[in-house]
Protein backbone atom coordinates (compact mmCIF):
# COMPACT_ATOMS: atom_id res chain seq x y z
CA UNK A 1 -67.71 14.20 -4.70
CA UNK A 2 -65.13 16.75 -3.93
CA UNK A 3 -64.01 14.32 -1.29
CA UNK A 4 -63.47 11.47 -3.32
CA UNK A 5 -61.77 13.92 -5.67
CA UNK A 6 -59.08 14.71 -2.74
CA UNK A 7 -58.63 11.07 -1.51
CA UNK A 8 -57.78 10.12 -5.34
CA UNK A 9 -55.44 13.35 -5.21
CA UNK A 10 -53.72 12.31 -2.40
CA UNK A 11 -53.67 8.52 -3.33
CA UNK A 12 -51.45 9.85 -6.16
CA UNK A 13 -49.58 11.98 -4.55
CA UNK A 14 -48.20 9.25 -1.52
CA UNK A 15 -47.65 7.08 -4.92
CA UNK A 16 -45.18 9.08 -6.44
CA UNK A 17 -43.63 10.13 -2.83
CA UNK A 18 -42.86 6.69 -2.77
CA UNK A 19 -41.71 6.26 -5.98
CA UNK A 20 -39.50 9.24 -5.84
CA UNK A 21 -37.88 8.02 -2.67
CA UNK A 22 -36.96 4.28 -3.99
CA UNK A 23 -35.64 6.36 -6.72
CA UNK A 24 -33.22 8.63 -4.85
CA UNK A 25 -32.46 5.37 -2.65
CA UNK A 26 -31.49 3.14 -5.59
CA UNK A 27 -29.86 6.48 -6.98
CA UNK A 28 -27.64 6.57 -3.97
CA UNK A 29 -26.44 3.55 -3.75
CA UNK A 30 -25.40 3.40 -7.67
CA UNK A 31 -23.85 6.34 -7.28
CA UNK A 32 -22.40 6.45 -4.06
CA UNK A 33 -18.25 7.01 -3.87
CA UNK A 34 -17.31 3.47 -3.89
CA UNK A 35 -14.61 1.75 -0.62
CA UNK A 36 -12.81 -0.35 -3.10
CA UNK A 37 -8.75 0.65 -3.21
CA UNK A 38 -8.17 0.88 -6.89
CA UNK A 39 -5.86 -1.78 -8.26
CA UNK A 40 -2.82 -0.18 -9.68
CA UNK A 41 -1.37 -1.60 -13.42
CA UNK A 42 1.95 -0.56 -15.04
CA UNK A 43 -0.11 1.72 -18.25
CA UNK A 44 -2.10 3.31 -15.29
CA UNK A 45 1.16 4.75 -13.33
CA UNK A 46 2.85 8.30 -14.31
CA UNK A 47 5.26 6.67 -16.54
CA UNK A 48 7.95 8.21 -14.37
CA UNK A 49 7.51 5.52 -11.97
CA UNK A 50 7.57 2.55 -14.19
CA UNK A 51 10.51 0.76 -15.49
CA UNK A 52 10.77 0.73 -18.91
CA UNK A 53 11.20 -2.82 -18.74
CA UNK A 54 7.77 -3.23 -17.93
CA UNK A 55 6.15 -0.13 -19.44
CA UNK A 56 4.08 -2.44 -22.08
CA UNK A 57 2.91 -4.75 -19.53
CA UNK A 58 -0.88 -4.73 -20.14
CA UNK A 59 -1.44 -8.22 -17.95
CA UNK A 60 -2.43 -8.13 -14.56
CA UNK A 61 0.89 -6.62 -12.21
CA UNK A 62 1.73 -8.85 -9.23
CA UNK A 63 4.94 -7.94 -6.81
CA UNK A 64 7.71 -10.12 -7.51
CA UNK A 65 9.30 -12.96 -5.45
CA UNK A 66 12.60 -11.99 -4.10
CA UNK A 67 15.05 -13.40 -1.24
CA UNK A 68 17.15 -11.41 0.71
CA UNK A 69 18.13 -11.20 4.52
CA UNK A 70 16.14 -9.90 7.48
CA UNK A 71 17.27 -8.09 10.65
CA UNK A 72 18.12 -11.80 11.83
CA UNK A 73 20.56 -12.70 9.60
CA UNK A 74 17.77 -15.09 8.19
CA UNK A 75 16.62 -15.44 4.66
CA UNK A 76 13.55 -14.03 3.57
CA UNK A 77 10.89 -14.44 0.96
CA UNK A 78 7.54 -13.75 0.17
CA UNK A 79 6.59 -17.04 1.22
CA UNK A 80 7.91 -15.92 4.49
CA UNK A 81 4.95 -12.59 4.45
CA UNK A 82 2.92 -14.99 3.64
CA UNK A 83 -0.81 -14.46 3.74
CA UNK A 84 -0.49 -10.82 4.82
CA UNK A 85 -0.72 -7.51 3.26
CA UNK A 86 2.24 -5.36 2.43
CA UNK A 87 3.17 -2.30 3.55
CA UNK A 88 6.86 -1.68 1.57
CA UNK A 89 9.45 1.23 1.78
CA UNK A 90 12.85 1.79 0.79
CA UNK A 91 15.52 3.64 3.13
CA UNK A 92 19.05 3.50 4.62
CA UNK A 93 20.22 3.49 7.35
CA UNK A 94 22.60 7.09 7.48
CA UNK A 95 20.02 8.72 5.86
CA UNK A 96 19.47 11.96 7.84
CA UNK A 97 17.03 13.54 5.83
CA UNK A 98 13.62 11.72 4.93
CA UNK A 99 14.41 7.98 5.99
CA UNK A 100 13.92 8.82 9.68
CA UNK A 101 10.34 10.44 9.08
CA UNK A 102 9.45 7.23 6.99
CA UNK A 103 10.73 5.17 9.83
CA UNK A 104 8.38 6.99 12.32
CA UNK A 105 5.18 7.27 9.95
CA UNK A 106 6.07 3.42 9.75
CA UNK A 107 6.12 3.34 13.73
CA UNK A 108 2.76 4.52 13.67
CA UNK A 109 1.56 2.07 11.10
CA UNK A 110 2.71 -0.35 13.25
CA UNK A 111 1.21 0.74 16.38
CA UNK A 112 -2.21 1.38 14.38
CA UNK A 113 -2.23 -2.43 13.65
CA UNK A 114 -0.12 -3.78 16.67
CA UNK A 115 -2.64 -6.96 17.14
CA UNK A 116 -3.33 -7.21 13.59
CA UNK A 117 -1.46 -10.51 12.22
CA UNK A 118 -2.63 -9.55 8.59
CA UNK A 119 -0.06 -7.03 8.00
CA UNK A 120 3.55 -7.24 7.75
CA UNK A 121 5.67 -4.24 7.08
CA UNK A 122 8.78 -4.23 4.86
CA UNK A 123 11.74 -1.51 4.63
CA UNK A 124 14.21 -2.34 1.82
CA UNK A 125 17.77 -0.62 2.29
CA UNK A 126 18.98 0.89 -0.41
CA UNK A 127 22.54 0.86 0.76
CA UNK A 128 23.28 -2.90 1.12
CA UNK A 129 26.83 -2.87 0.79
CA UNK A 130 26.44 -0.61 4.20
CA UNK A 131 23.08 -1.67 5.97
CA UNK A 132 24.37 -5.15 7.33
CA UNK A 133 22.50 -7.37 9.27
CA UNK A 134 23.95 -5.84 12.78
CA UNK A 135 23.25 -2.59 11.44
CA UNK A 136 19.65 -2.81 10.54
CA UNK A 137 19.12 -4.71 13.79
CA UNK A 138 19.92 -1.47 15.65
CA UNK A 139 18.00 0.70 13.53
CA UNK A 140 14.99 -2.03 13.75
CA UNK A 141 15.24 -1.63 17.63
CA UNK A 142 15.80 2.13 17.44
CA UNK A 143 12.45 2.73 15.96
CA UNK A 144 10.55 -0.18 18.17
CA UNK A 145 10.52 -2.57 15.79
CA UNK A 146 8.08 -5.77 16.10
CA UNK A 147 9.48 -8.61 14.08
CA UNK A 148 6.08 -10.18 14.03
CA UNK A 149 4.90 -7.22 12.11
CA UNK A 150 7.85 -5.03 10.56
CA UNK A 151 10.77 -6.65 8.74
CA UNK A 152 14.11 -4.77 7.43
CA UNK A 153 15.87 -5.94 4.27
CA UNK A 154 19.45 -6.31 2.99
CA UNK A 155 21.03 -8.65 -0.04
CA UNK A 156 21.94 -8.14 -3.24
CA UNK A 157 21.60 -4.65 -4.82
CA UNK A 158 20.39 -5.44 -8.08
CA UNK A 159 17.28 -7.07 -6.54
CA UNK A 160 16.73 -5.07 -4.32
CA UNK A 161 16.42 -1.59 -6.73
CA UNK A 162 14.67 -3.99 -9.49
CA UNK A 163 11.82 -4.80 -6.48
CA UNK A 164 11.71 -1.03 -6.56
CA UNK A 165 11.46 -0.42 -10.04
CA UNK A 166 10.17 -3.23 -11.54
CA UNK A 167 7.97 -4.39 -8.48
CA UNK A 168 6.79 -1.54 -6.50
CA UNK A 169 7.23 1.19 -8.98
CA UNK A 170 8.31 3.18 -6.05
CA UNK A 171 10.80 5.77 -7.26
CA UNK A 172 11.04 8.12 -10.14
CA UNK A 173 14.11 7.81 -11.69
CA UNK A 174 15.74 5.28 -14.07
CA UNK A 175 18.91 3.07 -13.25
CA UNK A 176 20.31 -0.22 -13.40
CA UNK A 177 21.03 -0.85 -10.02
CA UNK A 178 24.69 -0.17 -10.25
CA UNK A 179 27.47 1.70 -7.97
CA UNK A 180 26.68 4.51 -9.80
CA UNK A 181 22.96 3.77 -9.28
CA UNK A 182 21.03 5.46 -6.05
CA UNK A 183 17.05 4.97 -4.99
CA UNK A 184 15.91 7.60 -2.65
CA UNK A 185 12.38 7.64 -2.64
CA UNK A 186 9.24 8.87 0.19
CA UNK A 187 7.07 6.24 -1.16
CA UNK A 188 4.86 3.85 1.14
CA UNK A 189 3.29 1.11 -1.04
CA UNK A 190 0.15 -0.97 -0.07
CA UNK A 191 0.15 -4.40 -1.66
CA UNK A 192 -3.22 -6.75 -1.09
CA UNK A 193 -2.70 -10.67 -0.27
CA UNK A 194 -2.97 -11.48 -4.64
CA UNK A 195 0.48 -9.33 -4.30
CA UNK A 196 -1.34 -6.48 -6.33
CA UNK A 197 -0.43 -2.89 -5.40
CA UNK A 198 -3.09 -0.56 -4.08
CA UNK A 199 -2.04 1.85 -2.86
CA UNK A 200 0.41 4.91 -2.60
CA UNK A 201 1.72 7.24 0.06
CA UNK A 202 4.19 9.78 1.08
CA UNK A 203 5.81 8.28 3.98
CA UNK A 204 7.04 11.49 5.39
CA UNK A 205 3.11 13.08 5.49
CA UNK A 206 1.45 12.17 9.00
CA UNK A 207 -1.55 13.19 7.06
CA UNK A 208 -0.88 10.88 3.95
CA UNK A 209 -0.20 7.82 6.57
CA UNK A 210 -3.37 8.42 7.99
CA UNK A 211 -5.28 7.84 4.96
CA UNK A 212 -3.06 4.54 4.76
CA UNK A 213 -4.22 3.79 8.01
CA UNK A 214 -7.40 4.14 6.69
CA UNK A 215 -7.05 2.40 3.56
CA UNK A 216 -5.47 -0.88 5.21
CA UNK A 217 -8.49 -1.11 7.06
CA UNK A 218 -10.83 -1.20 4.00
CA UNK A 219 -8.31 -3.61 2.52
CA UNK A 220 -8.30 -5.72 5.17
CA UNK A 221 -12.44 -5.94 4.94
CA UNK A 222 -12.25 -5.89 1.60
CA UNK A 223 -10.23 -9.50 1.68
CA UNK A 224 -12.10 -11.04 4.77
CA UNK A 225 -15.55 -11.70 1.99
CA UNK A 226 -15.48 -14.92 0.83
């Protein structure tokens, strides 16, 4: 009697064992941190970062077309990136303070994902009127650029700080891309192939670039499903 009494005891106790365990397992997985890279929406930014122009935008944001001039001398559009992920900056070339730490946190993206054809790097001079095509050609080859994988931009001004405004929502302040006007921002922005942003970094943190590092990889995953 006593020992049918223990193999019903124990019957019931593997039972809920198991039933505690699928529990915690399906527990874990619903509640597990989630890889997904948020996607990033104009009423979801500090509103510091977000043109005013735009501020009210509730639809889904997507990085806007533009065509300026590479290192080449060649035009340039998104077309031209096209199926690739985004990494995007802003810089000039005299810059003596934070440009050239963005420039080598952008070498080391670069060298991170030097066989990777899914990426394409883009650094936007804010001093067009001074960043000609000779001169970011120099700078491109000063910091080992691969024109497979990292571009540098020049053209008109007014596009150029609207990408960053309107586009990117990379710096802080406000302008209207005038003389008078003057982007100087440490922002890296990740941008996924549906031209969605991602992602935001400080360009001159080794440790912040790592975690880019890192978070291009999930993105790239992330748009290899079907």
């Amino acid at each position: 009697m006593d020992g049918a009494r223990n193999r019903s005891l124990l019957w019931r106790v593997l039972i809920f064992a198991g039933i505690l365990a699928a529990a915690v397992t399906i527990g874990y997985f619903y509640l597990k941190p989630s890889d997904a890279l948020p996607i990033y929406h104009p009423s979801q930014l500090d509103p510091r970062l977000v043109d005013p122009s735009v501020k009210a935008d509730r639809k889904e944001h997507h990085i806007r077309d533009f065509h300026l001039i590479d290192q080449f001398g060649g035009n340039y559009t998104l077309a031209d990136v096209g199926d690739r992920i985004i990494v995007a900056d802003f810089f000039f070339a005299t810059c003596a303070t934070i440009c050239p730490k963005m420039s080598m946190q952008m070498a080391r993206v670069q060298e991170a994902y030097k066989d990777e054809d899914g990426l394409m790097l883009l650094s936007h001079t804010v001093t067009p009127e001074m960043d000609s095509v000779p001169v970011l050609a120099e700078y491109a080859q000063r910091h080992g650029a691969d024109p497979d994988r990292w571009r540098f931009l020049t053209g008109d001004r007014f596009q150029i700080y609207a990408l960053a405004r309107r586009s990117y929502f990379a710096a802080m302040d406000e302008g209207d891309g005038g003389a008078d006007d003057f982007v100087h921002t440490e922002n890296f922005v990740l941008v996924d192939r549906q031209r969605r942003i991602r992602g935001f970094y400080d360009g001159t943190s080794a440790k912040d670039v790592d975690r880019l590092i890192d978070d291009i990889a999930i993105l790239l995953k992330e748009e290899q499903k079907p």
